[in-house]
PDB file of N, CA and C in Angstrom:
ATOM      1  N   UNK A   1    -110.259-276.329-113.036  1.00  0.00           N
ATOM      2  CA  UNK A   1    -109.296-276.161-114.091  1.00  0.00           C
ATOM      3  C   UNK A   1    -109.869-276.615-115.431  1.00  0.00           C
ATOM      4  N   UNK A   2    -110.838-277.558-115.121  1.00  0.00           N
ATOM      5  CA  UNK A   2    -111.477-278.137-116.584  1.00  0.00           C
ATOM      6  C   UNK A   2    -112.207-277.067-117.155  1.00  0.00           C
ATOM      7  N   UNK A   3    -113.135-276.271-116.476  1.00  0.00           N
ATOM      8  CA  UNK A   3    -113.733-275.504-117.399  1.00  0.00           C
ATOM      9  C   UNK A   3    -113.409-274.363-117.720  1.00  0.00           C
ATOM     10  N   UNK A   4    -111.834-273.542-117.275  1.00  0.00           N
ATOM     11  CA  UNK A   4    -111.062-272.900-117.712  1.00  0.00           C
ATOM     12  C   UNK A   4    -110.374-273.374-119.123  1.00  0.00           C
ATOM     13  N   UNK A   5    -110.035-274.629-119.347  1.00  0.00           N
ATOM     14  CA  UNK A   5    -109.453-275.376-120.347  1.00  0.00           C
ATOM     15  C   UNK A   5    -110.510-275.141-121.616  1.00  0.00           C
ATOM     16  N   UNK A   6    -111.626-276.040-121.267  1.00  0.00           N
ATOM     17  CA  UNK A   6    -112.958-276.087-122.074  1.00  0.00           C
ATOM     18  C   UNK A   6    -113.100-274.162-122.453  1.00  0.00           C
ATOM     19  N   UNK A   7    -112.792-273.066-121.672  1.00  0.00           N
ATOM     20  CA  UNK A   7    -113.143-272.097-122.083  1.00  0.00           C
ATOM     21  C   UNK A   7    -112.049-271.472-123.427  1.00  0.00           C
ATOM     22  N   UNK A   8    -110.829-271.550-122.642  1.00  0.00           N
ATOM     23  CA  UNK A   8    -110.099-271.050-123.612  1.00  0.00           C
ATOM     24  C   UNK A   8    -109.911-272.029-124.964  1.00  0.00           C
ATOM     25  N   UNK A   9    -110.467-273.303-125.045  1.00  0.00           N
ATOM     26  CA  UNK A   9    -110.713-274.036-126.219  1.00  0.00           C
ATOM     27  C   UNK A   9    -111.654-273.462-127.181  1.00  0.00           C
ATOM     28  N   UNK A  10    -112.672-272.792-126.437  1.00  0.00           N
ATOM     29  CA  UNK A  10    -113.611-271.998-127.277  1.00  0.00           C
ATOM     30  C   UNK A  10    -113.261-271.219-127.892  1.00  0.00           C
ATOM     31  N   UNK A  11    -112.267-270.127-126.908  1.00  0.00           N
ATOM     32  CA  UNK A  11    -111.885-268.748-127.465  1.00  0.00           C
ATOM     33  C   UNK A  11    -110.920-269.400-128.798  1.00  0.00           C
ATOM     34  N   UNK A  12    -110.133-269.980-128.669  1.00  0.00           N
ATOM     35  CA  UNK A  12    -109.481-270.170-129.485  1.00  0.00           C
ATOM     36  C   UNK A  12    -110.101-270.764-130.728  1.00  0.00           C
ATOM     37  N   UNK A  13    -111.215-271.233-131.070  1.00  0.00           N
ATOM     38  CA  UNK A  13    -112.174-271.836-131.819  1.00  0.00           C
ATOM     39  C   UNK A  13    -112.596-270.585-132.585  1.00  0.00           C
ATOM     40  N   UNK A  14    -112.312-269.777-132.033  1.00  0.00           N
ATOM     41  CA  UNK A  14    -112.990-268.115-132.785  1.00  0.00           C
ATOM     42  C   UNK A  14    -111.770-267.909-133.359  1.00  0.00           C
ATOM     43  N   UNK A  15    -110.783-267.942-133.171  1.00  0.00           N
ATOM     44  CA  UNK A  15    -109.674-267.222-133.556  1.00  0.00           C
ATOM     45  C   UNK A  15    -108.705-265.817-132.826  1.00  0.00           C
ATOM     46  N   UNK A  16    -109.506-266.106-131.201  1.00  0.00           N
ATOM     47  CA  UNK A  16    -109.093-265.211-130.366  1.00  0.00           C
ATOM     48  C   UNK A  16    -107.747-265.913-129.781  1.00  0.00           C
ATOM     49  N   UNK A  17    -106.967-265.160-129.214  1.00  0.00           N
ATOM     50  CA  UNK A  17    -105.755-265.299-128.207  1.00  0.00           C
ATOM     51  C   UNK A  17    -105.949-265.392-126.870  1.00  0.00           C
ATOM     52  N   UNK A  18    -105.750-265.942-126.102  1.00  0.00           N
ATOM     53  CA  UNK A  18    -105.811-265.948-124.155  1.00  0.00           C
ATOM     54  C   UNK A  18    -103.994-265.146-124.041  1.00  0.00           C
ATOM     55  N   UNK A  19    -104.374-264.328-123.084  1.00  0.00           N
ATOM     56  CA  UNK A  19    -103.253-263.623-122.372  1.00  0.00           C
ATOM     57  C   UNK A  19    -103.197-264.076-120.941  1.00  0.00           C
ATOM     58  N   UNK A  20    -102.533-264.040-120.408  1.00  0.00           N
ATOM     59  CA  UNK A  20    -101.461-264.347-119.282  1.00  0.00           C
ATOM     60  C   UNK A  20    -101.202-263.247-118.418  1.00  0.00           C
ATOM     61  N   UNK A  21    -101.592-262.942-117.528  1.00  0.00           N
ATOM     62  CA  UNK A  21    -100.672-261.648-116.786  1.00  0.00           C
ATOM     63  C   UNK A  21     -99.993-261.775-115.702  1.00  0.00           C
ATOM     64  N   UNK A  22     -98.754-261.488-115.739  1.00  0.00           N
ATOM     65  CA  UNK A  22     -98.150-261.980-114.592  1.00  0.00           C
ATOM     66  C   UNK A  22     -97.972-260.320-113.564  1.00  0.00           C
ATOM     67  N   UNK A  23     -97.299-260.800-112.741  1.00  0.00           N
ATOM     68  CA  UNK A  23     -97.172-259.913-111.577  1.00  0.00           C
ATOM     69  C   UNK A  23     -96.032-260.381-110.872  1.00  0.00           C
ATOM     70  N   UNK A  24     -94.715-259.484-110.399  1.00  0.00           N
ATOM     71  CA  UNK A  24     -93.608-260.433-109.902  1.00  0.00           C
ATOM     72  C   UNK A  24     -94.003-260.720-108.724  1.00  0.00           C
ATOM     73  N   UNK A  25     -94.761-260.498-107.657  1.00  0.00           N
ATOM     74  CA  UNK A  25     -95.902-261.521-106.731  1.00  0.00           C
ATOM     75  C   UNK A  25     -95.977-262.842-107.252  1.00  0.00           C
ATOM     76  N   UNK A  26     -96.102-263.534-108.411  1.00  0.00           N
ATOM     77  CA  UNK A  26     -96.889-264.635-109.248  1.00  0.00           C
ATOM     78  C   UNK A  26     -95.354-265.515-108.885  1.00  0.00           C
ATOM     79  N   UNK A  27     -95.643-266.685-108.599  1.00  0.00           N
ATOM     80  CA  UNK A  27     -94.907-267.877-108.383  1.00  0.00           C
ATOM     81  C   UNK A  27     -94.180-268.138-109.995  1.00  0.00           C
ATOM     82  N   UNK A  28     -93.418-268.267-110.639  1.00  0.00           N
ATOM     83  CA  UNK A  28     -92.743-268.164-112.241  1.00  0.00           C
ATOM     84  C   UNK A  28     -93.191-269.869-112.615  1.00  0.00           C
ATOM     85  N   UNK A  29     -93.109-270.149-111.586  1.00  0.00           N
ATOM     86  CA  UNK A  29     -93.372-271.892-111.647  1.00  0.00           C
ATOM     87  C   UNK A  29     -94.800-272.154-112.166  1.00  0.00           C
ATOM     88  N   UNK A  30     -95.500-271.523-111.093  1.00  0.00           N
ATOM     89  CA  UNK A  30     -96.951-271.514-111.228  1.00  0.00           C
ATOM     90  C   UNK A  30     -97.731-271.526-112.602  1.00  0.00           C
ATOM     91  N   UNK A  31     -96.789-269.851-113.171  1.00  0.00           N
ATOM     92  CA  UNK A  31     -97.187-269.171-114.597  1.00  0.00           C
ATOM     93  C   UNK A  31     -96.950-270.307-115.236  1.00  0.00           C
ATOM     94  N   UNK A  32     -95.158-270.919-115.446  1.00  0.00           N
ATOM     95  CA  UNK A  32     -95.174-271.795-115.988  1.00  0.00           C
ATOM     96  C   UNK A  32     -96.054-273.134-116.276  1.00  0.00           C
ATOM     97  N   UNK A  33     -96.759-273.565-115.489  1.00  0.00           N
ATOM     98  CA  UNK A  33     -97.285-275.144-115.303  1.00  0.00           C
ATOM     99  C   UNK A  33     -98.367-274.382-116.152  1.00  0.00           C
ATOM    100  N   UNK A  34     -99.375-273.368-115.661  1.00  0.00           N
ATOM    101  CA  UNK A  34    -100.504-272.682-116.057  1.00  0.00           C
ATOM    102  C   UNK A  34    -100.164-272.665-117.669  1.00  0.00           C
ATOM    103  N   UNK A  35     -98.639-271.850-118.264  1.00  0.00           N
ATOM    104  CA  UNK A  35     -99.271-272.463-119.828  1.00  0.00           C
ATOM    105  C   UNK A  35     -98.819-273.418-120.250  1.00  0.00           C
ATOM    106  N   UNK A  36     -98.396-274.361-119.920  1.00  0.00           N
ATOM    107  CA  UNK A  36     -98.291-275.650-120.206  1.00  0.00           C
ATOM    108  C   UNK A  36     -99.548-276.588-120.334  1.00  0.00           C
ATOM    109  N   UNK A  37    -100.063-276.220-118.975  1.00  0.00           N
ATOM    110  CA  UNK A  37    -101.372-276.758-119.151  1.00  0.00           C
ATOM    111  C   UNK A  37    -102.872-275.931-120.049  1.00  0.00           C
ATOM    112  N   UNK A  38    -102.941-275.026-120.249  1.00  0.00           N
ATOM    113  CA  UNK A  38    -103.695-274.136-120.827  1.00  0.00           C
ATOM    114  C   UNK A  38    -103.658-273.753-121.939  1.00  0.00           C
ATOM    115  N   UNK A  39    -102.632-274.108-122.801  1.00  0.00           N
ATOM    116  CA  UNK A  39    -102.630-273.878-123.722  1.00  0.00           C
ATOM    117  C   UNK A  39    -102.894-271.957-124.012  1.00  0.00           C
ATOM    118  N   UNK A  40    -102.020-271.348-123.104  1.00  0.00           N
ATOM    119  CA  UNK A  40    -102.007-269.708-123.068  1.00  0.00           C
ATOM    120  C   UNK A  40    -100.957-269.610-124.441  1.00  0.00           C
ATOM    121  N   UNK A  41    -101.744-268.335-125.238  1.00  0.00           N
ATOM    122  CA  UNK A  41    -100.588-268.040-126.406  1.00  0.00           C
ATOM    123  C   UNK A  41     -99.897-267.001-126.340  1.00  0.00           C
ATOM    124  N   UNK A  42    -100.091-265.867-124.923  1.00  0.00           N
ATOM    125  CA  UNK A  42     -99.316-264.504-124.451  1.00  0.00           C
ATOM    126  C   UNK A  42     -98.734-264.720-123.130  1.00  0.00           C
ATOM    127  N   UNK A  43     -97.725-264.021-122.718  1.00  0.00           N
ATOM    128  CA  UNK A  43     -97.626-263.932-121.499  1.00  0.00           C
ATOM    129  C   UNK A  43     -97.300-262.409-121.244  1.00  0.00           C
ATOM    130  N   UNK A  44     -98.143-261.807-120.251  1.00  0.00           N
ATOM    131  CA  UNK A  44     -98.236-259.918-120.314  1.00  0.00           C
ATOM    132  C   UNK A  44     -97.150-260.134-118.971  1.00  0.00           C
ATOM    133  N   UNK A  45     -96.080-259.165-119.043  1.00  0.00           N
ATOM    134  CA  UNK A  45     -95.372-258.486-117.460  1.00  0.00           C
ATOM    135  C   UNK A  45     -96.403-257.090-117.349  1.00  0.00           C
ATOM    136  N   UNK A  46     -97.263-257.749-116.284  1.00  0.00           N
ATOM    137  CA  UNK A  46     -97.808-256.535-115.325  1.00  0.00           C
ATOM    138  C   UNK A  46     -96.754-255.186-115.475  1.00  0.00           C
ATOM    139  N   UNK A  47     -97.507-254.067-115.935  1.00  0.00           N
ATOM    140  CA  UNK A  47     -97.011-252.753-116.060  1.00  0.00           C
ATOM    141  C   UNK A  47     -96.542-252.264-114.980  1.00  0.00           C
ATOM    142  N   UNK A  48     -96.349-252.695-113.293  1.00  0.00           N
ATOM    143  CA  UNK A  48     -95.945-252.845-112.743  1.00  0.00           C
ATOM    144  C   UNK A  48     -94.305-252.743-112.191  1.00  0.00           C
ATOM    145  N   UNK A  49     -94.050-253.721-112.908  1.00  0.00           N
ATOM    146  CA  UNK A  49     -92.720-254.091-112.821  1.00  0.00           C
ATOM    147  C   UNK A  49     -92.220-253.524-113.913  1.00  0.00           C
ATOM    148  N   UNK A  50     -92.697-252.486-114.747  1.00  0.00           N
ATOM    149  CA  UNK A  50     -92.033-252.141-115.746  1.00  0.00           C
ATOM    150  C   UNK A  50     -91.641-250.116-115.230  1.00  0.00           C
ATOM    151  N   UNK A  51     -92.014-249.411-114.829  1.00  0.00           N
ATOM    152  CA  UNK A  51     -92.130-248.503-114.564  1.00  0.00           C
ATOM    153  C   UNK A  51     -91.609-248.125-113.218  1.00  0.00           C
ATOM    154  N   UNK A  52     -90.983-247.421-112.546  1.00  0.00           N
ATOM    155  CA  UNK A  52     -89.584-246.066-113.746  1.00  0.00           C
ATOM    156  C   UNK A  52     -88.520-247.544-113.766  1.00  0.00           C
ATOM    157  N   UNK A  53     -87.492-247.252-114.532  1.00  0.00           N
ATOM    158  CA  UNK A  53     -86.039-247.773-114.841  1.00  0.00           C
ATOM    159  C   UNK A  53     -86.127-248.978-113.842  1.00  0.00           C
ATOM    160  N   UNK A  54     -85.623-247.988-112.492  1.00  0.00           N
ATOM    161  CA  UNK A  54     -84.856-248.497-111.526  1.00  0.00           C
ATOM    162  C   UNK A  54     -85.776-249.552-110.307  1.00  0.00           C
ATOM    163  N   UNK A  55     -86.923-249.098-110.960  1.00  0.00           N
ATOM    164  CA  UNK A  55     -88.138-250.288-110.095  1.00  0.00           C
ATOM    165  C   UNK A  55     -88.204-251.943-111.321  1.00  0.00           C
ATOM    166  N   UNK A  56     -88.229-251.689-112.569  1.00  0.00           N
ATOM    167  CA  UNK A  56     -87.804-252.562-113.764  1.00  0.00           C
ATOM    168  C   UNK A  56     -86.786-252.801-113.463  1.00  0.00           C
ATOM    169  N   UNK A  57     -85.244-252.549-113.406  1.00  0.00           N
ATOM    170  CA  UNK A  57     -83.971-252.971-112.812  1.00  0.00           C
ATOM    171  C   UNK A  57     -84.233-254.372-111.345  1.00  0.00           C
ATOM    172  N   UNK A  58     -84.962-253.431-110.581  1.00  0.00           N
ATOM    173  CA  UNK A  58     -85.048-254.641-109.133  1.00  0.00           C
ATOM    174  C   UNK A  58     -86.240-255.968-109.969  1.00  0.00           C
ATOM    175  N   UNK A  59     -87.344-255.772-110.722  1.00  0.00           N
ATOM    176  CA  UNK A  59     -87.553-256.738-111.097  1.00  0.00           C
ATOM    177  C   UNK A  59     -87.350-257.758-112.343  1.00  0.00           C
ATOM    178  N   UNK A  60     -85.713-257.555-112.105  1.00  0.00           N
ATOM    179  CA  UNK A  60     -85.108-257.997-113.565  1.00  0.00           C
ATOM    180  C   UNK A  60     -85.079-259.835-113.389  1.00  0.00           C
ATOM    181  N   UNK A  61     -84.944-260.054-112.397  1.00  0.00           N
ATOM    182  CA  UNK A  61     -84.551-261.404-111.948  1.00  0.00           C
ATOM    183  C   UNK A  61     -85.740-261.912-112.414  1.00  0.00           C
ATOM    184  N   UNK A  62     -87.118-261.907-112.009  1.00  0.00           N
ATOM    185  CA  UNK A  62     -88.556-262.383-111.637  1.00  0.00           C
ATOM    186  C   UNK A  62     -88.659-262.273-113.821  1.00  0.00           C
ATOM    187  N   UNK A  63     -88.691-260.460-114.721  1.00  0.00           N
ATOM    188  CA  UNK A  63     -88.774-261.152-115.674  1.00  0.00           C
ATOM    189  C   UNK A  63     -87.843-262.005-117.060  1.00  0.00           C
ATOM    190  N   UNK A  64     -87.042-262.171-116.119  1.00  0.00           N
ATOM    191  CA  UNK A  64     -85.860-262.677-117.070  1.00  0.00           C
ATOM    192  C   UNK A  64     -86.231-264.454-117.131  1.00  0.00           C
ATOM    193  N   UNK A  65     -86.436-264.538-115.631  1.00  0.00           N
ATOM    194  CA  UNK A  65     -86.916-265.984-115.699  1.00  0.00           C
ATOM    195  C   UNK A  65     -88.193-266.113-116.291  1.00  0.00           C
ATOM    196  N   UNK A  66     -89.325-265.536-116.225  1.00  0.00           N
ATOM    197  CA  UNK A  66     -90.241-265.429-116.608  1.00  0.00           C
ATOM    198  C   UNK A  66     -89.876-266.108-118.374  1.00  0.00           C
ATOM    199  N   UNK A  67     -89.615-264.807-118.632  1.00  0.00           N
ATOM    200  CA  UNK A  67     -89.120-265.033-120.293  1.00  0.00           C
ATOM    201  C   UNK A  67     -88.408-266.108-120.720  1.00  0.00           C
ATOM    202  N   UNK A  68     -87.521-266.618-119.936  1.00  0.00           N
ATOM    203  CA  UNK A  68     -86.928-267.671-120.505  1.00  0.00           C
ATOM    204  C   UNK A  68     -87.888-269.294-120.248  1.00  0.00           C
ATOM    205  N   UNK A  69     -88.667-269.100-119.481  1.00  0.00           N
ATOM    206  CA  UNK A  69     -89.721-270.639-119.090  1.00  0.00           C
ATOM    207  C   UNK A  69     -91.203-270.225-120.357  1.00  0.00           C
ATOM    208  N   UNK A  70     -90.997-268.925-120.579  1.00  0.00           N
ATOM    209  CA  UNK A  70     -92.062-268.572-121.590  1.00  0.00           C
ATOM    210  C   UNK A  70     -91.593-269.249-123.434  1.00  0.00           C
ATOM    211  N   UNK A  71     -90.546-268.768-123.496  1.00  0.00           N
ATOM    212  CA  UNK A  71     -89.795-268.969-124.335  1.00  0.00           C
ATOM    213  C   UNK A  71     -89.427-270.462-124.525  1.00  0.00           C
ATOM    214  N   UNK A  72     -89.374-271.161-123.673  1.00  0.00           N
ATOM    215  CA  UNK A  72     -89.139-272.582-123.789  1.00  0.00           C
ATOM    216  C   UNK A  72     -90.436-273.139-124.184  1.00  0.00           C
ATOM    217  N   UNK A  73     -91.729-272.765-123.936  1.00  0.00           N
ATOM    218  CA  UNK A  73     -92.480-273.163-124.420  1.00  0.00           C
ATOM    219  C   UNK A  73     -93.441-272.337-125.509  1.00  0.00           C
ATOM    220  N   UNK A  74     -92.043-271.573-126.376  1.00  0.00           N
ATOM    221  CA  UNK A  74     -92.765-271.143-127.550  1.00  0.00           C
ATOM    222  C   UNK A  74     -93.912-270.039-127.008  1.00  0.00           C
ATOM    223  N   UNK A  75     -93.850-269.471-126.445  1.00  0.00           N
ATOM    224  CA  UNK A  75     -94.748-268.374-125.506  1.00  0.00           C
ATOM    225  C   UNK A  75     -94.126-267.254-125.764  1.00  0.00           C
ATOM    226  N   UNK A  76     -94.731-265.917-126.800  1.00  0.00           N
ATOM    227  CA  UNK A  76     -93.807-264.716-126.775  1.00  0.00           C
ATOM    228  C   UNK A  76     -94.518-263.708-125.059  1.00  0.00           C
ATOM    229  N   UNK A  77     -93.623-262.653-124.805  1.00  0.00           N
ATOM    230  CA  UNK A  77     -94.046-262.175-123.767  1.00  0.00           C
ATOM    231  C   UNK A  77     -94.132-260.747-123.687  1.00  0.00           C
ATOM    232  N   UNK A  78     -94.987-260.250-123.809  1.00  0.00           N
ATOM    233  CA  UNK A  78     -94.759-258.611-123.812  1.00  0.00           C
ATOM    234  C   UNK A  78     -95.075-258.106-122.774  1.00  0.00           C
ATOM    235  N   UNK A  79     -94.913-256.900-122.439  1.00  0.00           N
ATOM    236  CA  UNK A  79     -94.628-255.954-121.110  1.00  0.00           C
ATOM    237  C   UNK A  79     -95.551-254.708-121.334  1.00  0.00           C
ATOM    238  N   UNK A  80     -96.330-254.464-120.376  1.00  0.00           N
ATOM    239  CA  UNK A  80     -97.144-253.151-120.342  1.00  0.00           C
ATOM    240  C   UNK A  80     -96.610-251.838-119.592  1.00  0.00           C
ATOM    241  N   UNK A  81     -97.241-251.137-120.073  1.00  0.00           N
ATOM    242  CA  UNK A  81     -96.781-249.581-119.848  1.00  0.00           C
ATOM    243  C   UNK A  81     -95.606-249.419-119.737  1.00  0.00           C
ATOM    244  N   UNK A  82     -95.190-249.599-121.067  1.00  0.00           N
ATOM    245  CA  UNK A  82     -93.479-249.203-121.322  1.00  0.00           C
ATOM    246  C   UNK A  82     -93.790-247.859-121.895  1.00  0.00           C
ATOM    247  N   UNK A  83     -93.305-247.024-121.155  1.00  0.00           N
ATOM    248  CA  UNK A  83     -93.564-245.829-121.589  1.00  0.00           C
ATOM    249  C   UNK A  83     -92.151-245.027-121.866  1.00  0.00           C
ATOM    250  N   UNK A  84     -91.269-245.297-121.731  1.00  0.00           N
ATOM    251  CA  UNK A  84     -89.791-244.590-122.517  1.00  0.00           C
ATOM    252  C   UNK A  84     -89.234-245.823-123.177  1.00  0.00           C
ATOM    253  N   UNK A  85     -88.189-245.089-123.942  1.00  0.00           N
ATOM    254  CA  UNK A  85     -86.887-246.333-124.571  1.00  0.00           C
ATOM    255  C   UNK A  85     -86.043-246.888-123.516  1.00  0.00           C
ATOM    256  N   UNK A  86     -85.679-246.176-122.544  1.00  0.00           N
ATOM    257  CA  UNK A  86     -84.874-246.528-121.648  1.00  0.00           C
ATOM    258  C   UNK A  86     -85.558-248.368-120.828  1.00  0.00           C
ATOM    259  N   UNK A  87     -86.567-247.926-120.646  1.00  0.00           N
ATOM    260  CA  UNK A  87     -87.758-248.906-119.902  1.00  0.00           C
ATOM    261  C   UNK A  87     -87.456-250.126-121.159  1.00  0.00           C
ATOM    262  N   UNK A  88     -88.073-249.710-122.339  1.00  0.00           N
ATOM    263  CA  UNK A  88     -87.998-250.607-123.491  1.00  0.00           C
ATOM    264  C   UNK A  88     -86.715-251.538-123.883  1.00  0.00           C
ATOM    265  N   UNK A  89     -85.745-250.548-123.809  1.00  0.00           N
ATOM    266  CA  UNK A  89     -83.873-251.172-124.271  1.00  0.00           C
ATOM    267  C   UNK A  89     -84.156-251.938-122.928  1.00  0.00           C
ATOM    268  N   UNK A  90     -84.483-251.881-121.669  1.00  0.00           N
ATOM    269  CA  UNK A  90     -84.020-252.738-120.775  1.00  0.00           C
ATOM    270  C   UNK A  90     -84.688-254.409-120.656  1.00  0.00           C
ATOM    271  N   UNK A  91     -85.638-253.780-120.802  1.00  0.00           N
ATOM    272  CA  UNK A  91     -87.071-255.063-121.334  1.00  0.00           C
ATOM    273  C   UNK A  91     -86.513-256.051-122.049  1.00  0.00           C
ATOM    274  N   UNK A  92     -86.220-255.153-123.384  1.00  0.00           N
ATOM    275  CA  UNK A  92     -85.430-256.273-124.258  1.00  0.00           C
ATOM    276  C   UNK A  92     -84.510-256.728-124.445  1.00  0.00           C
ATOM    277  N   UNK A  93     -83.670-256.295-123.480  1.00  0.00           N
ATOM    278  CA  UNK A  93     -82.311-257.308-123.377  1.00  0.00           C
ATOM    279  C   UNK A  93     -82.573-258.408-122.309  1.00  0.00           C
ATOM    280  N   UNK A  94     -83.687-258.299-121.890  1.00  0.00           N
ATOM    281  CA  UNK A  94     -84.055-259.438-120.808  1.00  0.00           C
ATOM    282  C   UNK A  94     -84.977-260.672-121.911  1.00  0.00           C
ATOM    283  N   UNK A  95     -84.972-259.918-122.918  1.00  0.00           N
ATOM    284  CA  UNK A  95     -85.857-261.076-123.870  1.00  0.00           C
ATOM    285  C   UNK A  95     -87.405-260.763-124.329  1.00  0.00           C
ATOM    286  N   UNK A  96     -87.927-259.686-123.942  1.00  0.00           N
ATOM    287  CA  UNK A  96     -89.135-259.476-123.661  1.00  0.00           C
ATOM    288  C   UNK A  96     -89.175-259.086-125.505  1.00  0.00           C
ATOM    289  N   UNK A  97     -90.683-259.235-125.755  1.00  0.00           N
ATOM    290  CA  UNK A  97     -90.180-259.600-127.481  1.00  0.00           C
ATOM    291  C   UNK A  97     -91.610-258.313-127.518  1.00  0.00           C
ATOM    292  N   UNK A  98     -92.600-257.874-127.093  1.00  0.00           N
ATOM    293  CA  UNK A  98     -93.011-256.801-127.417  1.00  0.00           C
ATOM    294  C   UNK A  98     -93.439-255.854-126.172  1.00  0.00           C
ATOM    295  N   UNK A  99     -94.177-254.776-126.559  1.00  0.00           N
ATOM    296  CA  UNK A  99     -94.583-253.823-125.661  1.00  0.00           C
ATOM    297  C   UNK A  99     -95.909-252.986-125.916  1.00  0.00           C
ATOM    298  N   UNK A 100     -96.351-252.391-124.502  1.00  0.00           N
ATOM    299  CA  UNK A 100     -97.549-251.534-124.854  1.00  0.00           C
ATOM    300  C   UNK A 100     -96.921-250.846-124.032  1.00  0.00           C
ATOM    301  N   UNK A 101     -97.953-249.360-124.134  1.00  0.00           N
ATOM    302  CA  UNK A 101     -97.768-248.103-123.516  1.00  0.00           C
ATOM    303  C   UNK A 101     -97.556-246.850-124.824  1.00  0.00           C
ATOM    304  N   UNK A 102     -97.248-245.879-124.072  1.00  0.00           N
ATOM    305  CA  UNK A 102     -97.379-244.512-124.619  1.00  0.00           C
ATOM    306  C   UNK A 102     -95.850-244.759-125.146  1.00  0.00           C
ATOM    307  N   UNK A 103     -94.994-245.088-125.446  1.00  0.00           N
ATOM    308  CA  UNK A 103     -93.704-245.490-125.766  1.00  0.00           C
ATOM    309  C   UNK A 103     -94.359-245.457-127.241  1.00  0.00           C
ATOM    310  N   UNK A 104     -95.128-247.018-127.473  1.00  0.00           N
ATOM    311  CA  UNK A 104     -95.685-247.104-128.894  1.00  0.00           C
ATOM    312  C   UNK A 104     -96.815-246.453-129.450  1.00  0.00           C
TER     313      UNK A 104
END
């Protein structure tokens, strides 16, 4: 864990960002402790759980919590391959504060 720490101290010494990717597989706890301790400045929802609607719908629980333990520690969280509005409006009423994909 130390020389993960020592690494992203570097990156950040440049003026780069460390991202986060979660997966609703990923323990929320886990993610959590990880940027607490790491000093992570993104947290990505695996494109995964975002794609169609109704597969994003079943993993609403996994990123709602996500977002809100992200959010407590000042952590914004964006979501990959959001590829409609529908996907997007749902994202963000769960809190999710940006997005990638063919959407944008």
């Amino acid at each position: 864990m130390e020389s993960t720490r020592l690494f992203i101290n570097a990156v950040h010494k440049v003026g780069a960002k460390v991202a986060l990717e979660s997966h609703q597989n990923t323990d929320v706890q886990e993610l959590t402790n990880l940027m607490k301790s790491l000093s992570i400045d993104v947290i990505k929802v695996s494109g995964r759980e975002n794609q169609p609607i109704a597969q994003v719908q079943q993993s609403s629980g996994f990123i709602k919590t996500l977002v809100i333990n992200a959010h407590g520690l000042n952590v914004p969280v964006i979501a990959g391959q959001v590829e409609n509005s529908q996907v997007w409006d749902f994202l963000n009423t769960l809190g999710v504060d940006a997005g990638q994909g063919h959407l944008f």
